[in-house]
Protein backbone atom coordinates (compact mmCIF):
# COMPACT_ATOMS: atom_id res chain seq x y z
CA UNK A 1 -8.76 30.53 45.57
CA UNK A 2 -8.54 34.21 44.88
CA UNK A 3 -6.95 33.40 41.39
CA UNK A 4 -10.42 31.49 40.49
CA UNK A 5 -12.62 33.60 42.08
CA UNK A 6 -11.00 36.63 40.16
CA UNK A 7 -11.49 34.22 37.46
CA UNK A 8 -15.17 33.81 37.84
CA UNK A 9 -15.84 37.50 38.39
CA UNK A 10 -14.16 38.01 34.85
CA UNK A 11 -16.18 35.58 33.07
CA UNK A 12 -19.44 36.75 34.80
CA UNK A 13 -18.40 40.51 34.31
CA UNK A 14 -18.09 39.02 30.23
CA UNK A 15 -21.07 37.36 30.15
CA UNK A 16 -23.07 40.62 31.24
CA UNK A 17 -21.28 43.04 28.54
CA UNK A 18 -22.00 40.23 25.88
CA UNK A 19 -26.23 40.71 27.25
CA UNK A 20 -27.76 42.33 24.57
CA UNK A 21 -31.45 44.12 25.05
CA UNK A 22 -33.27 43.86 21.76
CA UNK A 23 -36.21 47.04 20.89
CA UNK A 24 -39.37 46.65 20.07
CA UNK A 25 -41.98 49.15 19.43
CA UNK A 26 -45.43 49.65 19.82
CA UNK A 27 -46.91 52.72 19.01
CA UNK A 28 -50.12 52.03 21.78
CA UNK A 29 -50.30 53.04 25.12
CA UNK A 30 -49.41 50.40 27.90
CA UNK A 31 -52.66 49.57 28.85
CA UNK A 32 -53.60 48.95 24.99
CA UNK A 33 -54.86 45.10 24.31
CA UNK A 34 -52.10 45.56 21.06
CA UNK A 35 -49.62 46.13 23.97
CA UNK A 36 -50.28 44.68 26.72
CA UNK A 37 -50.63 40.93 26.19
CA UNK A 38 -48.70 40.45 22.85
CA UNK A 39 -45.86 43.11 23.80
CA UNK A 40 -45.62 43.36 27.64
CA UNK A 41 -46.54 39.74 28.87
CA UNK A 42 -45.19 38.41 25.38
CA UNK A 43 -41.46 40.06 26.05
CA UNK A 44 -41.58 38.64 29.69
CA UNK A 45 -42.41 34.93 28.50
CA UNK A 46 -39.75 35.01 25.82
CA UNK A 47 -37.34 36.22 28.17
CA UNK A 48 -38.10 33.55 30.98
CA UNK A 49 -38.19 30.57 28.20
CA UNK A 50 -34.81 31.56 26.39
CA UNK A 51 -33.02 32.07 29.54
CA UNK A 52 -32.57 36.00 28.86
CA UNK A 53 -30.71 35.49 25.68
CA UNK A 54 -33.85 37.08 23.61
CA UNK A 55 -34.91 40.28 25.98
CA UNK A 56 -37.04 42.69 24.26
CA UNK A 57 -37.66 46.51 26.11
CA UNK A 58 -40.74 47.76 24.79
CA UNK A 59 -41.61 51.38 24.21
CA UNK A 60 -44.77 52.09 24.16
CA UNK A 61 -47.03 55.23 22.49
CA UNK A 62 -44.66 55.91 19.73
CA UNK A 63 -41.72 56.50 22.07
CA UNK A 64 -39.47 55.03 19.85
CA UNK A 65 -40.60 55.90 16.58
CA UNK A 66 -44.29 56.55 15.71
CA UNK A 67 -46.94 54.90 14.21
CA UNK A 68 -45.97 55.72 10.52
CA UNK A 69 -42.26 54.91 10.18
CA UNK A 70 -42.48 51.41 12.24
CA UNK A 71 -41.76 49.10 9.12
CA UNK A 72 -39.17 51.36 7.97
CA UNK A 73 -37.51 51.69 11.56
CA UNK A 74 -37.64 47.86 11.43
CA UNK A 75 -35.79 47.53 7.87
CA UNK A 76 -33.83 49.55 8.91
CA UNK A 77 -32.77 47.56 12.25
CA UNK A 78 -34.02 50.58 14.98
CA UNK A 79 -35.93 48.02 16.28
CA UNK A 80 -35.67 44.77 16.00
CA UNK A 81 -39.78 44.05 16.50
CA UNK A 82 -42.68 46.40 16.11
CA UNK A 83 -46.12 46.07 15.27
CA UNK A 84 -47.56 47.23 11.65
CA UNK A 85 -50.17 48.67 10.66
CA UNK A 86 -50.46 48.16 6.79
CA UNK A 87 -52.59 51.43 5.75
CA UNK A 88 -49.59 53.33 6.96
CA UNK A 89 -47.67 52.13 4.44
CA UNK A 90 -49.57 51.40 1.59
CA UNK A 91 -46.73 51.55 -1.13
CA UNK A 92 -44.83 49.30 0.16
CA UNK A 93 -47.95 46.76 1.44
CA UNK A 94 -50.03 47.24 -1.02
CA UNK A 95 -50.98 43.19 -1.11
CA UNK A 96 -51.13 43.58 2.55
CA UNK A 97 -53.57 46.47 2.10
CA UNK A 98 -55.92 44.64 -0.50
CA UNK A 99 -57.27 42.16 2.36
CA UNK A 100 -57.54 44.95 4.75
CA UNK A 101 -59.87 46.37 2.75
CA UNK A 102 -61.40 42.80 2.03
CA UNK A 103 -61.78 42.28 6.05
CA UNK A 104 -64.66 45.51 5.80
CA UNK A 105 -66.75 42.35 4.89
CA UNK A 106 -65.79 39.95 7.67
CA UNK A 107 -67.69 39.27 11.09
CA UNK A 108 -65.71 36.94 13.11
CA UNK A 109 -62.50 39.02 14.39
CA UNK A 110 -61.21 34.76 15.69
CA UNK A 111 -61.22 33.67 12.26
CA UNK A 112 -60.03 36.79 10.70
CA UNK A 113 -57.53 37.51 12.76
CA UNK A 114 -56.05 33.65 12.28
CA UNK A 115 -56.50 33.41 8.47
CA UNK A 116 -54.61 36.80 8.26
CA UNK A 117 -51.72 35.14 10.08
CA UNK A 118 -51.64 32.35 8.03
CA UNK A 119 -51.58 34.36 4.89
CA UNK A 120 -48.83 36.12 6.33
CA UNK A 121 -46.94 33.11 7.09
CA UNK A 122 -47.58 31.14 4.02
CA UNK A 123 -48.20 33.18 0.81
CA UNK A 124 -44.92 33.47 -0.94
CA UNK A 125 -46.62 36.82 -2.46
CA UNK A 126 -47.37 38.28 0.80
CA UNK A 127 -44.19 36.85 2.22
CA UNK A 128 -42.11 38.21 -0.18
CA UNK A 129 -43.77 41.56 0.70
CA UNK A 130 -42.78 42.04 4.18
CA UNK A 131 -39.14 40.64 3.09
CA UNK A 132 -38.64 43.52 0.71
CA UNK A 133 -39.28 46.05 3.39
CA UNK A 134 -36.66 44.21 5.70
CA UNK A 135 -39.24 42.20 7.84
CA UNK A 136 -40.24 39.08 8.60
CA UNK A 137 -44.19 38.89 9.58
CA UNK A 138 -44.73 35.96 12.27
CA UNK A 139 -48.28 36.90 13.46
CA UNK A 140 -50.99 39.06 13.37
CA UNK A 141 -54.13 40.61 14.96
CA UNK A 142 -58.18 41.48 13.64
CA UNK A 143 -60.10 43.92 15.73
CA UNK A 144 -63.65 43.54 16.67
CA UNK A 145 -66.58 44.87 14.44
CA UNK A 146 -66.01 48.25 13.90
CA UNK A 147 -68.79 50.97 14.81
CA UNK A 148 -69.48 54.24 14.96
CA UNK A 149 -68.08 56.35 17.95
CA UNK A 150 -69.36 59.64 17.56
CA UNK A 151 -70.43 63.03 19.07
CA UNK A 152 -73.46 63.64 17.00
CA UNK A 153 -75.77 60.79 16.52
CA UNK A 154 -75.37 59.13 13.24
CA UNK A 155 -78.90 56.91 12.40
CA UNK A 156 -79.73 57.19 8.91
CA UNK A 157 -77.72 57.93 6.05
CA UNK A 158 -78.69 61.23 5.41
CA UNK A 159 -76.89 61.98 8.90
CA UNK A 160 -73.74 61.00 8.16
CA UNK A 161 -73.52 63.64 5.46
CA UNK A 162 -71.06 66.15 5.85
CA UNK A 163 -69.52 64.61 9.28
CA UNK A 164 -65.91 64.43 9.63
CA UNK A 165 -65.35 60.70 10.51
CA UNK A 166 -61.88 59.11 11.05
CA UNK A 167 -61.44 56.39 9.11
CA UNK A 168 -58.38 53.63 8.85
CA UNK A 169 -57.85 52.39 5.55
CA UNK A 170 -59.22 52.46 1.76
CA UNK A 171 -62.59 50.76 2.26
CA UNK A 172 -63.26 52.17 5.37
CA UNK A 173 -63.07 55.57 3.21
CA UNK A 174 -65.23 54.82 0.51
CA UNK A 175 -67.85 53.51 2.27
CA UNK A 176 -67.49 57.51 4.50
CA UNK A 177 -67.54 58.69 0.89
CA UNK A 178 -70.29 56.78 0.10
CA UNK A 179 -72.50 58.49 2.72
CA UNK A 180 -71.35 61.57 1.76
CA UNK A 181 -69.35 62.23 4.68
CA UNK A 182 -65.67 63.28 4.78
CA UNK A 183 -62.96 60.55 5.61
CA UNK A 184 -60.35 62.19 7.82
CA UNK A 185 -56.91 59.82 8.17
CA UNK A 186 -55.54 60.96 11.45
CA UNK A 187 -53.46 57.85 13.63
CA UNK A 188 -55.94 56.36 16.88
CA UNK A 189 -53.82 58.09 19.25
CA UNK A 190 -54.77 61.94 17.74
CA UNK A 191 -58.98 60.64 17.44
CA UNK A 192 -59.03 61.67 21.73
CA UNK A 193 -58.04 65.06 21.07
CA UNK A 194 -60.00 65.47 17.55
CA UNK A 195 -63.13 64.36 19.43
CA UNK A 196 -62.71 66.96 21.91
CA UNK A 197 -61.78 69.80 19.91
CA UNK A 198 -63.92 69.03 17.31
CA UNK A 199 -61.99 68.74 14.02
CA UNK A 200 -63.42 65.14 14.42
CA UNK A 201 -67.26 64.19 14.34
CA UNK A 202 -67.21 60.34 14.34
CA UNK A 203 -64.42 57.84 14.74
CA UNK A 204 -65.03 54.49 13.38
CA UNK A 205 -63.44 51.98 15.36
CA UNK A 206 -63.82 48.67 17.57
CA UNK A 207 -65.57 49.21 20.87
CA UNK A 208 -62.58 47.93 23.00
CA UNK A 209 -61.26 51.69 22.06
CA UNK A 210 -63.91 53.35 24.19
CA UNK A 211 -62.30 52.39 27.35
CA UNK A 212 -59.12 50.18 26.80
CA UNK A 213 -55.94 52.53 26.13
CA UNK A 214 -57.88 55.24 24.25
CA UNK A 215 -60.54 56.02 26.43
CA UNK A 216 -62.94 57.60 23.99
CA UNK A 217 -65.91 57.42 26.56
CA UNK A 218 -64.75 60.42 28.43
CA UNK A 219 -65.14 62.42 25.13
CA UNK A 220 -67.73 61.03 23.06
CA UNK A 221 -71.71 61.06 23.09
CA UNK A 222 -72.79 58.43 21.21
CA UNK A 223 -72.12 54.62 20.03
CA UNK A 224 -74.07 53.53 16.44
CA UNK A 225 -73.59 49.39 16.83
CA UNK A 226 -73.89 49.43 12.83
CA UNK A 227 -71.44 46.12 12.00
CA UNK A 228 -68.70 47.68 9.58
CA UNK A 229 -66.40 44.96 9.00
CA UNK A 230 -62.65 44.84 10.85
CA UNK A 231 -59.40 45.95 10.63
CA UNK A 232 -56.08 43.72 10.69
CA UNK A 233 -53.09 44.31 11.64
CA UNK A 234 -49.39 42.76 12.16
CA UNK A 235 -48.44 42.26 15.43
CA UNK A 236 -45.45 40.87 15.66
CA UNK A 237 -42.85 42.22 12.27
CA UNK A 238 -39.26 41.45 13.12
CA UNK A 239 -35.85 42.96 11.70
CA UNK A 240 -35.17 40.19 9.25
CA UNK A 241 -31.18 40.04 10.23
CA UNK A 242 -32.38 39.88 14.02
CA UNK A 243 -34.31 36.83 13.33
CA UNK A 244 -31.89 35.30 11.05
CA UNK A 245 -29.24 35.74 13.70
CA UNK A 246 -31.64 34.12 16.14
CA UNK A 247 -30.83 29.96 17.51
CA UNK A 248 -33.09 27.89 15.54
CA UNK A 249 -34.23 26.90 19.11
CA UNK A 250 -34.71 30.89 20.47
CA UNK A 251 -36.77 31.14 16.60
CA UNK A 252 -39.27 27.92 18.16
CA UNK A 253 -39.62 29.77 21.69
CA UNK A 254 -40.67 32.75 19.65
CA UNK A 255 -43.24 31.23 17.30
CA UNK A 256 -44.97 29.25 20.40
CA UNK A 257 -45.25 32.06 22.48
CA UNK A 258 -46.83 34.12 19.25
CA UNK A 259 -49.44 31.35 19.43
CA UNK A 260 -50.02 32.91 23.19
CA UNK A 261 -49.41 35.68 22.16
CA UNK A 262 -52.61 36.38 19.67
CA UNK A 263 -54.78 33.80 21.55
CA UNK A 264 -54.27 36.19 24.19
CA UNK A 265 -54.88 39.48 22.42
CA UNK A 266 -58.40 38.15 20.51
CA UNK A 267 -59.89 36.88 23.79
CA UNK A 268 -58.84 40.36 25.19
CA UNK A 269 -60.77 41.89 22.24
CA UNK A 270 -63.46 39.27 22.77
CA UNK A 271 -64.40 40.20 26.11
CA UNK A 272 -63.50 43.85 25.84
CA UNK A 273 -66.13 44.52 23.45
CA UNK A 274 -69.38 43.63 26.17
CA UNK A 275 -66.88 45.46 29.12
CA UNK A 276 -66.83 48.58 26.99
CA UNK A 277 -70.28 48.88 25.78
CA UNK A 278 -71.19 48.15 28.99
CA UNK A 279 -69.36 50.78 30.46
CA UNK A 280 -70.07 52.98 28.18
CA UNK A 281 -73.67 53.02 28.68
CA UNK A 282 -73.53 53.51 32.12
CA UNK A 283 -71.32 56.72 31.32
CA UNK A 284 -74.51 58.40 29.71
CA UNK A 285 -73.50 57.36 26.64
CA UNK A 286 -76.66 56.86 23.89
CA UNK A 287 -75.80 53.15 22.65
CA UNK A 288 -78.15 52.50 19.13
CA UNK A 289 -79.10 50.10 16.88
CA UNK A 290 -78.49 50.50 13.14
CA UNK A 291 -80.93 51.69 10.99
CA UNK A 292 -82.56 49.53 8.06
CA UNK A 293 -81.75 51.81 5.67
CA UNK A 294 -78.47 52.19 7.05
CA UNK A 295 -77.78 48.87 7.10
CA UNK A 296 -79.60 48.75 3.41
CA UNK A 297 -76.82 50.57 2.64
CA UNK A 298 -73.99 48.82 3.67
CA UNK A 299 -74.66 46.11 2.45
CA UNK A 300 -75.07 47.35 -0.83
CA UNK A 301 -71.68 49.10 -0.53
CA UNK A 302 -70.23 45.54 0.55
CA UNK A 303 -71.27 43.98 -2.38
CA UNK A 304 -70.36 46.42 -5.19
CA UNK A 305 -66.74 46.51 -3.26
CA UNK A 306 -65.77 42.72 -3.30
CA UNK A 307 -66.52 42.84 -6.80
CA UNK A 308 -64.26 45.90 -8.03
CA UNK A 309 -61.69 44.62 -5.73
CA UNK A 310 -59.35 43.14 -7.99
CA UNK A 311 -59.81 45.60 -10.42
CA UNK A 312 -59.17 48.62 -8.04
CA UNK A 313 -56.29 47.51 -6.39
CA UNK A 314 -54.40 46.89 -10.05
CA UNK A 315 -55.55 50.11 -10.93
CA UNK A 316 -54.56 52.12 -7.69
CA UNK A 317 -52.20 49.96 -6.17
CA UNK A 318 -50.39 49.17 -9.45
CA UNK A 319 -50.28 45.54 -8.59
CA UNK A 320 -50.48 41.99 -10.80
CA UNK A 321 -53.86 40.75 -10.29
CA UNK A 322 -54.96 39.75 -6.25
CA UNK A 323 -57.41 37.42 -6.73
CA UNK A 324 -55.39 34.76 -5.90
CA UNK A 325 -54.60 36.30 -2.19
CA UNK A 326 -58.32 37.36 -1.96
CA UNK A 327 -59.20 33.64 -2.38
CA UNK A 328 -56.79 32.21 -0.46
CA UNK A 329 -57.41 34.40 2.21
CA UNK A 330 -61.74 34.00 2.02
CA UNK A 331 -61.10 30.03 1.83
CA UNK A 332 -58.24 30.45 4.98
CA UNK A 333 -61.50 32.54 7.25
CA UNK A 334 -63.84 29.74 6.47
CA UNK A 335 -61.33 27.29 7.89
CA UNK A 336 -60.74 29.32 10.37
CA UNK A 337 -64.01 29.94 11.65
CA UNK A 338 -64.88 25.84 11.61
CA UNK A 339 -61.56 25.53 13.56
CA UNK A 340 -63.11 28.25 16.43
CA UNK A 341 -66.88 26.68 15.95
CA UNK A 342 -66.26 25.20 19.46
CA UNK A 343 -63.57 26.58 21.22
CA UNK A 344 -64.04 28.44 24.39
CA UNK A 345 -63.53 32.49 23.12
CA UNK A 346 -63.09 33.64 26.77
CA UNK A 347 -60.22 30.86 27.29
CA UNK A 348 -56.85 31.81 25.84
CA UNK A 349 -54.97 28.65 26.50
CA UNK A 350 -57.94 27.09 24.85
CA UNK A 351 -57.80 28.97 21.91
CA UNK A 352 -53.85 29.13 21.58
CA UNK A 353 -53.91 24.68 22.12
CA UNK A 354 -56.00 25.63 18.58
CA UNK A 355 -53.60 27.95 16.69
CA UNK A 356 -50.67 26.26 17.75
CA UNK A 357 -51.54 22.81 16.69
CA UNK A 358 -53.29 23.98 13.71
CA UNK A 359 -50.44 26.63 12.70
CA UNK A 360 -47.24 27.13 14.43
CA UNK A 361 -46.99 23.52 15.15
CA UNK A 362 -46.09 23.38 11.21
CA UNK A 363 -43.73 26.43 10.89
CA UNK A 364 -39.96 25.10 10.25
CA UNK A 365 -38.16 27.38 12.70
CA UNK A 366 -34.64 26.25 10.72
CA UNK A 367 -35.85 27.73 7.72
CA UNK A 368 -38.57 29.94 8.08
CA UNK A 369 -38.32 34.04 7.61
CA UNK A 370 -34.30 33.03 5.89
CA UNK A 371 -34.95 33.05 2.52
């Protein structure tokens, strides 16, 4: 008896040195919507439904490795998952980057945020992409509309000009430049502190931001609710030797749960955005409509931008010829947003029942992210 329960003990005593804890990074702070539903309840499920053999330990606000050097620090196998954001790296995304300046037009953050993924996970171009930077993209994420949060009041155009406004990505910066303000690229987590000390004037983000994580209500004076488009994202990049050294069955646990996952994080968003404003006003904070000839404005701007697109992005970018993703990726959001016509936005198994049957459902876990 002592023979096989010394023999048990050294088996167990194996199987725990054999454990392995896998890293993944998220630059956001724990109470973000980026981190807490796709990274910290995410991690949890995958654990529970693979028995512990896939265990992820998240660090959160950059602990690991910051904002910037994420899809490098996932190439290079620091961590094994991290989330992306594409205008960090816009030499080696720039496909990635030409529909998140596209998504300045877009309105419904559901079907962006699901058309995005889809791209992701089914354009060879855009596949190929994330594969020559050492990932493998499984899922991603749209903000809300983007407005202006501000500590001078922004109405017209001519009071934009000359404010210093944060701004995340290339179309996000013309349209600054087109109001003859000055674009100021600084990660979210450093707008708090610009705000306060004043090297920043206006951040232009999602509302979710003013209480969620960031907390820009206890600094700033002023919301604009002029609709400026979104901003996507990829949530969940993995190492691609990680998930090639994954059980084809641990690879299916992961892709259903990424259909939680982002169902989670867009209803988040969803119902953030009324919680925030809401808030927000109740702060003190002045909460105002756009102005006609601001939103004049815009719109012109939108229309002259879609139209150069292509062109730009060969010129700056030094890419072949996008119009194929940009078309693929405007006739994905129009599925996308018949698919959602219906669904229950404040529901997240409702919406996930959606993208997994209409998405993940169809991903080959024995061959998918190998090649």
């Amino acid at each position: 008896m002592k023979k096989l329960l010394a023999a048990i003990s050294i088996a167990l005593l194996s199987s725990a040195a054999q454990a392995e804890t896998f890293q993944a990074t998220n630059w956001m702070t724990p109470a973000h919507i980026l981190n807490e539903f796709p990274y910290q309840k995410f991690a949890a499920d995958v654990k529970a439904a693979t028995n512990g053999e896939v265990d992820f330990e998240v660090y959160s606000s950059g602990s690991l490795v910051p904002a910037p050097t994420t899809m490098q620090a996932i190439g290079d196998g620091v961590a094994q998952l991290g989330i992306v954001y594409p205008p960090y790296n816009p030499s080696e995304l720039p496909l990635n980057n030409v529909v998140n300046d596209l998504v300045f037009v877009s309105d419904d953050d559901f079907a962006t945020a699901f058309a995005w993924t889809e791209l992701g996970l089914t354009n060879e171009k855009v596949r190929a992409e994330w594969g020559k930077n050492g990932g493998v993209f499984v899922g991603g994420y749209s903000t809300p509309v983007y407005n202006f949060v501000c500590m001078k009041e922004i109405s017209d155009p001519a009071s934009a000009a000359g404010l210093k406004i944060r701004t995340a990505g290339t179309a996000q910066t013309a349209w600054v430049q087109a109001l003859n303000a000055i674009p100021v690229s600084v990660p979210i987590a450093d707008v708090y502190s610009g705000l306060e000390r004043g090297s920043l004037d206006c951040t232009m983000t999602d509302p979710t931001n003013l209480d969620k994580g960031n907390k820009f209500w206890e600094v700033a004076k002023t919301v604009n609710l002029l609709p400026m488009g979104v901003v996507v994202g990829a949530t969940y990049v993995y190492n691609k030797d990680f998930w090639a050294g994954l059980s084809p069955e641990n690879r299916r646990v992961i892709l259903d749960q990424t259909a939680v996952g982002l169902a989670r994080s867009q209803v988040a968003y969803h119902v953030g955005v009324a919680n925030a404003l809401k808030g927000s006003e109740e702060r003190g904070l002045k909460i105002t409509q756009p102005n006609p000839d601001m939103m004049a404005a815009l719109e012109k701007f939108k229309t002259s931008m879609i139209a150069e697109l292509p062109k730009r992005s060969m010129d700056e970018r030094k890419i072949e010829d996008p119009s194929g993703v940009i078309a693929q990726f405007l006739e994905l959001q129009k599925k996308w947003s018949g698919l959602m016509a219906n669904v229950d936005r404040t529901d997240p198994e409702a919406v996930a029942k959606i993208v997994q049957e209409n998405l993940y459902s169809k991903i080959d876990e024995n061959t998918f992210g190998l090649n």
